[in-house]
N, C-alpha and C. Protein backbone atom coordinates (compact mmCIF):
# COMPACT_ATOMS: atom_id res chain seq x y z
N UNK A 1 -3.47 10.22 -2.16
CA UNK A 1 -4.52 10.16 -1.18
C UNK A 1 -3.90 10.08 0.21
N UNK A 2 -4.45 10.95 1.28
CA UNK A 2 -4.20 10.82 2.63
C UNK A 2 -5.05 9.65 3.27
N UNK A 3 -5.22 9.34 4.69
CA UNK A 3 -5.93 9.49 5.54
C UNK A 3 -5.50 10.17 6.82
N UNK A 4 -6.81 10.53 7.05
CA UNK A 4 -7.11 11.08 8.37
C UNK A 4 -8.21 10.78 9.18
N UNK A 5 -7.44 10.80 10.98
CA UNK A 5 -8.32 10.60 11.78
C UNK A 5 -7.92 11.62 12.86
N UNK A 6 -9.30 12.43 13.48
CA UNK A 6 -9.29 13.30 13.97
C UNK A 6 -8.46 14.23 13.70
N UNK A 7 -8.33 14.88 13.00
CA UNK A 7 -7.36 15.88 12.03
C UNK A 7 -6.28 15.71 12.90
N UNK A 8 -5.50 14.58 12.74
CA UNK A 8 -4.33 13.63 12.48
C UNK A 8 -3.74 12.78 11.21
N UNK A 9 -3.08 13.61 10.38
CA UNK A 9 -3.03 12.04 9.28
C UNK A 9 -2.15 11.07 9.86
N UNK A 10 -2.74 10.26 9.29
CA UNK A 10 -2.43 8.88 9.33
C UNK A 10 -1.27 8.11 9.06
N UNK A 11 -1.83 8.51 7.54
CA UNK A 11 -0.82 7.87 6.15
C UNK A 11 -0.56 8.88 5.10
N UNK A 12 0.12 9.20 4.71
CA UNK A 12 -0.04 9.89 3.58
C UNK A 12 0.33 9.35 1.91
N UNK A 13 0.54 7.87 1.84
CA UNK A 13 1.15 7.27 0.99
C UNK A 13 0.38 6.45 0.86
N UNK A 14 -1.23 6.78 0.42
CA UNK A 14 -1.88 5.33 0.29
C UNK A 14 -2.11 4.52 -1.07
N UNK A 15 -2.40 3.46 -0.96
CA UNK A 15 -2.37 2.45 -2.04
C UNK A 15 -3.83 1.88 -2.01
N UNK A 16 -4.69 2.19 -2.90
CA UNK A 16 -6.13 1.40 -2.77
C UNK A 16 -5.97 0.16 -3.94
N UNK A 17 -6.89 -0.41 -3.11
CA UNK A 17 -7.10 -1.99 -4.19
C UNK A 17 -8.72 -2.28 -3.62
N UNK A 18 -9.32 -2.48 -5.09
CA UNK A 18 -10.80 -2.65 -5.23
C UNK A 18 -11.35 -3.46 -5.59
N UNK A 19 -10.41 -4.55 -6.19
CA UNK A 19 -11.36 -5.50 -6.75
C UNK A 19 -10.48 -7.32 -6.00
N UNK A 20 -11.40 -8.16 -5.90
CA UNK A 20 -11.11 -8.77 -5.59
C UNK A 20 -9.89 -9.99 -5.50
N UNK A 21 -8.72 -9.62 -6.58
CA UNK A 21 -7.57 -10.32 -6.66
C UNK A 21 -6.49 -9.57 -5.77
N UNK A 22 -6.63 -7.78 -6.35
CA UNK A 22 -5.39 -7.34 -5.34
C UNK A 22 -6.17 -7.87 -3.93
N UNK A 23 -7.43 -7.38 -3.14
CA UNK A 23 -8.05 -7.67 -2.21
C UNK A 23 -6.81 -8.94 -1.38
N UNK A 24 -7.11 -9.90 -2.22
CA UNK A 24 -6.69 -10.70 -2.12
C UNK A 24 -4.89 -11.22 -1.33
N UNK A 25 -4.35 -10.50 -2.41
CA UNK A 25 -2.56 -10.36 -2.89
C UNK A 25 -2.41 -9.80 -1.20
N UNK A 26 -2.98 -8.45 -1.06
CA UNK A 26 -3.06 -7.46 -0.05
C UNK A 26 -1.34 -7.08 0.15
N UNK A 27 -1.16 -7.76 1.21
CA UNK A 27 0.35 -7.49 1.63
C UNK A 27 1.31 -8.51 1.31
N UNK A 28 0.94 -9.31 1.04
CA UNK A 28 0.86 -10.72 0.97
C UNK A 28 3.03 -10.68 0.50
N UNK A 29 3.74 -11.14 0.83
CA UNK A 29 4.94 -11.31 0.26
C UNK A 29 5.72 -9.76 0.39
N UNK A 30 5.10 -9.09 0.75
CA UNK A 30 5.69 -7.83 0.88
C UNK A 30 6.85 -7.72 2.32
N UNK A 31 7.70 -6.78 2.02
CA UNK A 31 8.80 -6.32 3.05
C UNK A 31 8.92 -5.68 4.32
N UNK A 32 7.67 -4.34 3.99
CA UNK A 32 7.84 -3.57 4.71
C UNK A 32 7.00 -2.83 4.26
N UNK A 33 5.89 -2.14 5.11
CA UNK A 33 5.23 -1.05 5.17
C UNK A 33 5.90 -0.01 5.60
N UNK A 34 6.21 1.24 5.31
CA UNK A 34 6.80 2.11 6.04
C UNK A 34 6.12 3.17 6.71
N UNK A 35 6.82 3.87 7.70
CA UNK A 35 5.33 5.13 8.14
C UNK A 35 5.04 5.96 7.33
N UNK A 36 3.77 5.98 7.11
CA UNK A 36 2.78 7.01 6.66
C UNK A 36 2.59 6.51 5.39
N UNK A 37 2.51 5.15 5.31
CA UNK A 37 2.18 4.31 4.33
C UNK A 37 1.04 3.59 5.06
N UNK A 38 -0.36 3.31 3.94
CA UNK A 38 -1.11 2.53 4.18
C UNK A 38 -1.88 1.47 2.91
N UNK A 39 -2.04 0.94 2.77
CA UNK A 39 -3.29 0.30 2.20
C UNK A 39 -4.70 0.52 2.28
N UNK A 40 -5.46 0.44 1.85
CA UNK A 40 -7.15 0.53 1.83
C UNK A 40 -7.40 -0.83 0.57
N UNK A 41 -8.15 -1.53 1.23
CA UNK A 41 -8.92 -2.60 0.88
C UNK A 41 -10.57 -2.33 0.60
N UNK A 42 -11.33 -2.13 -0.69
CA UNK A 42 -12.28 -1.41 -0.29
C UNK A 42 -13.01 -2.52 -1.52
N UNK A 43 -13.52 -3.50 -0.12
CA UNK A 43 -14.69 -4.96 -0.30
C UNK A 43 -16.07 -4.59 -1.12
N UNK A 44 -16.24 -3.53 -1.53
CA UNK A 44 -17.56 -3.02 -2.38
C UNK A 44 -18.91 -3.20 -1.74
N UNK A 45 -18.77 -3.47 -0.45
CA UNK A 45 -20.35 -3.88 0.77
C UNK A 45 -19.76 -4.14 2.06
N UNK A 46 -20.48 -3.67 2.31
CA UNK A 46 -20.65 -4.04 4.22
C UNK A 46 -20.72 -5.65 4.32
N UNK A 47 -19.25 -6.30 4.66
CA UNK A 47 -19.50 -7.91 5.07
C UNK A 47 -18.45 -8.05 6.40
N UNK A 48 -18.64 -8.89 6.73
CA UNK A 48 -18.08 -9.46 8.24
C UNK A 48 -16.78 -9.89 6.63
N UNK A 49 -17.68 -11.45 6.14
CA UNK A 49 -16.82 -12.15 5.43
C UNK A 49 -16.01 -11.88 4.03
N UNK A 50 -16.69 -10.93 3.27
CA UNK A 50 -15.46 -10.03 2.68
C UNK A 50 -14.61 -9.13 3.10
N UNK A 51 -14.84 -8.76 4.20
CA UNK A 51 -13.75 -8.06 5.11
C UNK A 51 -12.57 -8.54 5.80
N UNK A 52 -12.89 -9.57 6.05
CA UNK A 52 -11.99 -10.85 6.82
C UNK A 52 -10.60 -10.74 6.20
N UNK A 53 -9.73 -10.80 6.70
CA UNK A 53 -8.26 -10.72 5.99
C UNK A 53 -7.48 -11.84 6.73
N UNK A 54 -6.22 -12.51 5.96
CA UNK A 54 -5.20 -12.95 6.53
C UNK A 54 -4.21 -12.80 6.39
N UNK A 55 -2.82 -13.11 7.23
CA UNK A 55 -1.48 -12.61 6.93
C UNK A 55 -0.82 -13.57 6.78
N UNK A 56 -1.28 -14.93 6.16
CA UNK A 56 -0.20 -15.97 5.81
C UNK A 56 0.22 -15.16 4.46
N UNK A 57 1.65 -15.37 4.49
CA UNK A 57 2.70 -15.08 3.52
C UNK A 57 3.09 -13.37 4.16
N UNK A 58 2.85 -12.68 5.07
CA UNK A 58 2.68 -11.65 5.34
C UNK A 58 3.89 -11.43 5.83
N UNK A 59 5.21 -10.69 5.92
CA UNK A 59 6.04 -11.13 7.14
C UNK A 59 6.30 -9.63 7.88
N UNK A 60 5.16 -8.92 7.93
CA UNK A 60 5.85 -7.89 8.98
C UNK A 60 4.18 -7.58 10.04
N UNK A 61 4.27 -7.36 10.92
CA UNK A 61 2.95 -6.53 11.89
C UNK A 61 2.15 -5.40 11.31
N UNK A 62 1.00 -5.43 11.48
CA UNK A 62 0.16 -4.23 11.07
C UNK A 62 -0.86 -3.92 12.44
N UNK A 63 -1.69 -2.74 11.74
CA UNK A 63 -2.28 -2.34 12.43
C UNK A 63 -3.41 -1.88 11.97
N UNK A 64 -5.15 -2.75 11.47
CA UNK A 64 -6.00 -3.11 11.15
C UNK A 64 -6.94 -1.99 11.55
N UNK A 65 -7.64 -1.27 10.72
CA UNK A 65 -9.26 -0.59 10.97
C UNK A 65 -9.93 -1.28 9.94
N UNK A 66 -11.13 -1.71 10.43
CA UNK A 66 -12.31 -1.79 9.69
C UNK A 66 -13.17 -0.42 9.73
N UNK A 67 -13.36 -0.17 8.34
CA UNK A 67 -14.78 1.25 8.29
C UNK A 67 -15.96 0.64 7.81
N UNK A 68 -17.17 1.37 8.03
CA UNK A 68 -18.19 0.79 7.36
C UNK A 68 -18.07 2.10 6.03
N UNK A 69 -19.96 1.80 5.10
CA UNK A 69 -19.59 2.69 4.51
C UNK A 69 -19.27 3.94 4.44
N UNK A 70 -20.06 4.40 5.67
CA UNK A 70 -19.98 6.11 6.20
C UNK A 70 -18.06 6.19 6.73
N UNK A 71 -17.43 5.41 6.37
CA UNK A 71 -15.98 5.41 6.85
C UNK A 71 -15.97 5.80 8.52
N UNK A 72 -16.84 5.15 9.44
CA UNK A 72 -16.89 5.27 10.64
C UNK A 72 -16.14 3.63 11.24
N UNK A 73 -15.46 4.10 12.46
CA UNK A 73 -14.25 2.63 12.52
C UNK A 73 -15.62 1.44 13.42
N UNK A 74 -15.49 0.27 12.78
CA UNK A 74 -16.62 -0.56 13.71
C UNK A 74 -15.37 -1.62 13.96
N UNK A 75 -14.42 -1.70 14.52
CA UNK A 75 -13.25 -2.80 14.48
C UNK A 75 -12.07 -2.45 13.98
N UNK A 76 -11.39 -3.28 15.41
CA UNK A 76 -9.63 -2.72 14.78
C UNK A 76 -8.69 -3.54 15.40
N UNK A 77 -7.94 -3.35 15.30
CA UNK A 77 -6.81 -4.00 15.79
C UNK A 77 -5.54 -3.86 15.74
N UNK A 78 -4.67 -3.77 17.00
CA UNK A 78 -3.24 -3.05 16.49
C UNK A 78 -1.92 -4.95 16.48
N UNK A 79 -1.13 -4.24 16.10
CA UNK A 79 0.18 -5.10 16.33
C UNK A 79 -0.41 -6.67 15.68
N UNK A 80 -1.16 -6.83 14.93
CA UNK A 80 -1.63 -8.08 13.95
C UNK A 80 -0.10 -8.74 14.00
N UNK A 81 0.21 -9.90 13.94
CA UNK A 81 1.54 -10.45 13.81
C UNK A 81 1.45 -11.31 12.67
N UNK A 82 3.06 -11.34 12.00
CA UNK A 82 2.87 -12.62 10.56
C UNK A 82 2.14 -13.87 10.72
N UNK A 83 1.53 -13.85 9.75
CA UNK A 83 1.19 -15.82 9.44
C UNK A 83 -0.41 -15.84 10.52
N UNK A 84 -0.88 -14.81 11.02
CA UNK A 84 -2.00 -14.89 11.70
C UNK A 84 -3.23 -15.49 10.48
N UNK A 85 -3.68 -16.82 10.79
CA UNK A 85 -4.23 -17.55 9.68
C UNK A 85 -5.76 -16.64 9.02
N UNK A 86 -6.25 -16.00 10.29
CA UNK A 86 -7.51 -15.29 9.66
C UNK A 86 -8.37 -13.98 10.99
N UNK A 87 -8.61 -13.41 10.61
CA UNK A 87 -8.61 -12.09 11.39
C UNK A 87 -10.25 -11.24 10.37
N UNK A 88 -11.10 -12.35 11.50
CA UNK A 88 -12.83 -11.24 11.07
C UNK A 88 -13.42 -10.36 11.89
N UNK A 89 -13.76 -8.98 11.37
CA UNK A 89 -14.05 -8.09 12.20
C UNK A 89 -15.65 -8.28 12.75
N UNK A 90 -15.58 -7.43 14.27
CA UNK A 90 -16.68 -7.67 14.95
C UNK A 90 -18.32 -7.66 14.64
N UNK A 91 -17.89 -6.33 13.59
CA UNK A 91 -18.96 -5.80 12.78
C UNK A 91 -18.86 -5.61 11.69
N UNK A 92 -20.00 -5.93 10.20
CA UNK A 92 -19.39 -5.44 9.12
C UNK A 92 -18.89 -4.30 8.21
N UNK A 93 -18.38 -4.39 7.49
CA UNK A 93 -17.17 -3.64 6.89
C UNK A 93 -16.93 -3.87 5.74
N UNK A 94 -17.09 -2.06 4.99
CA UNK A 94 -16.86 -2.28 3.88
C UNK A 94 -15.24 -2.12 2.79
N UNK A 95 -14.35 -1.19 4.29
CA UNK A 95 -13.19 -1.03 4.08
C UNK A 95 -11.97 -1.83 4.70
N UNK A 96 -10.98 -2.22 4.38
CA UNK A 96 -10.11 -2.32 5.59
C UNK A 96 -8.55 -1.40 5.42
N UNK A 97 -8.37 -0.96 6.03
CA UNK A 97 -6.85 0.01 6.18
C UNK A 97 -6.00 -0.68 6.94
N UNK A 98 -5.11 -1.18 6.37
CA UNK A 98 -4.04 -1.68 6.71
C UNK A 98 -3.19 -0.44 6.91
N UNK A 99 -2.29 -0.95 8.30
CA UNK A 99 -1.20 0.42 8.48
C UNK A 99 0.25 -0.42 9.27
N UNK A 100 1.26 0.40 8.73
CA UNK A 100 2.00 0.17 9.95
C UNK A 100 2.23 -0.33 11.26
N UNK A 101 2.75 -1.14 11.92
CA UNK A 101 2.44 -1.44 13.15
C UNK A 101 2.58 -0.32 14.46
N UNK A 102 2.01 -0.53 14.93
CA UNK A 102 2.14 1.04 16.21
C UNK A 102 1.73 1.96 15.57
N UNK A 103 1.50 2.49 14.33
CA UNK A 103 0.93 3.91 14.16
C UNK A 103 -0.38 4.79 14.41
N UNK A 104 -1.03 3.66 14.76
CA UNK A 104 -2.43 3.92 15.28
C UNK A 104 -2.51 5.38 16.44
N UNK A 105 -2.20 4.56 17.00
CA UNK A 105 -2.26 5.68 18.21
C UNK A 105 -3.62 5.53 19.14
N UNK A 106 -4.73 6.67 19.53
CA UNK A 106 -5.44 5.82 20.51
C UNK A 106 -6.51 6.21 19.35
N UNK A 107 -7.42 5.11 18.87
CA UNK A 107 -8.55 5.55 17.83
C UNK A 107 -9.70 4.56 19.42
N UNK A 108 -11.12 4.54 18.41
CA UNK A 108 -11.95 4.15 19.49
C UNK A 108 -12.87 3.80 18.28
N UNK A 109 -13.63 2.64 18.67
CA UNK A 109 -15.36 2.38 17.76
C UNK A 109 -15.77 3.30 17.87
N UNK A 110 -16.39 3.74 16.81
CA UNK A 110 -17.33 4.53 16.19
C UNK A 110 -16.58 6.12 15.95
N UNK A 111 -15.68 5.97 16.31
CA UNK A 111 -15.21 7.73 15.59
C UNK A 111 -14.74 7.14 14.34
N UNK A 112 -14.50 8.39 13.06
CA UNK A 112 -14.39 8.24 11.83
C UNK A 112 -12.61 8.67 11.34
N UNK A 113 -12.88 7.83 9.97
CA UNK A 113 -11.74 8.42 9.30
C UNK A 113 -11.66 9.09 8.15
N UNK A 114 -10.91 9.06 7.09
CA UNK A 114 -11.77 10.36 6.42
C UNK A 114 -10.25 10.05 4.91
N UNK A 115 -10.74 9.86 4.06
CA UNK A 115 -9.80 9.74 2.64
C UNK A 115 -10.05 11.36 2.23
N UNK A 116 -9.01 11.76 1.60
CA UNK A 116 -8.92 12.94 1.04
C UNK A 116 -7.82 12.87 -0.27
């Protein structure tokens, strides 16, 4: 699976987790994301509070989209740093994409992303 935004990919190395333990695990103890590696976290509903993520045990930077279900971005965030205790998006969300730190580039609320 890719993603893409604005016919830009993203990631091309993604990893989905759907149910609520990986959800959970996420990055959790991991090394290193590398580029064009991502995650997708996909909370099964539109919530502020199942969307919510944290990076205790986390030890490298990311770079956070929330999608709703139409995979349109309502929240984001770049350069997240380790051990950040809790991180809830503005609006709810039924996805979250974890990425690389800096790979973002310039995204904006409300444009979309797109799994393929």
């Amino acid at each position: 699976m890719k993603i893409v935004h604005n016919d830009r990919i993203v990631a091309r190395n993604v990893m989905a987790s759907r149910n609520l333990i990986s959800n959970a695990v996420g990055l959790k103890f991991s090394r290193r994301l590398r580029k064009g590696e991502a995650l997708i976290l996909d909370v099964g509903e539109e919530s502020k509070w199942k969307s919510a993520i944290d990076m205790l045990f986390v030890f490298i930077s990311i770079d956070c989209v929330w999608l709703d279900n139409n995979k349109k971005i309502v929240d984001f965030r770049k350069r997240v740093g380790p051990f950040t205790p809790l991180i809830i998006p503005r609006k709810a969300a039924r996805y979250v994409v974890e990425l690389p730190s800096g790979c973002l580039g310039k995204i904006n609320i409300g444009e979309h992303f797109r799994f393929s």
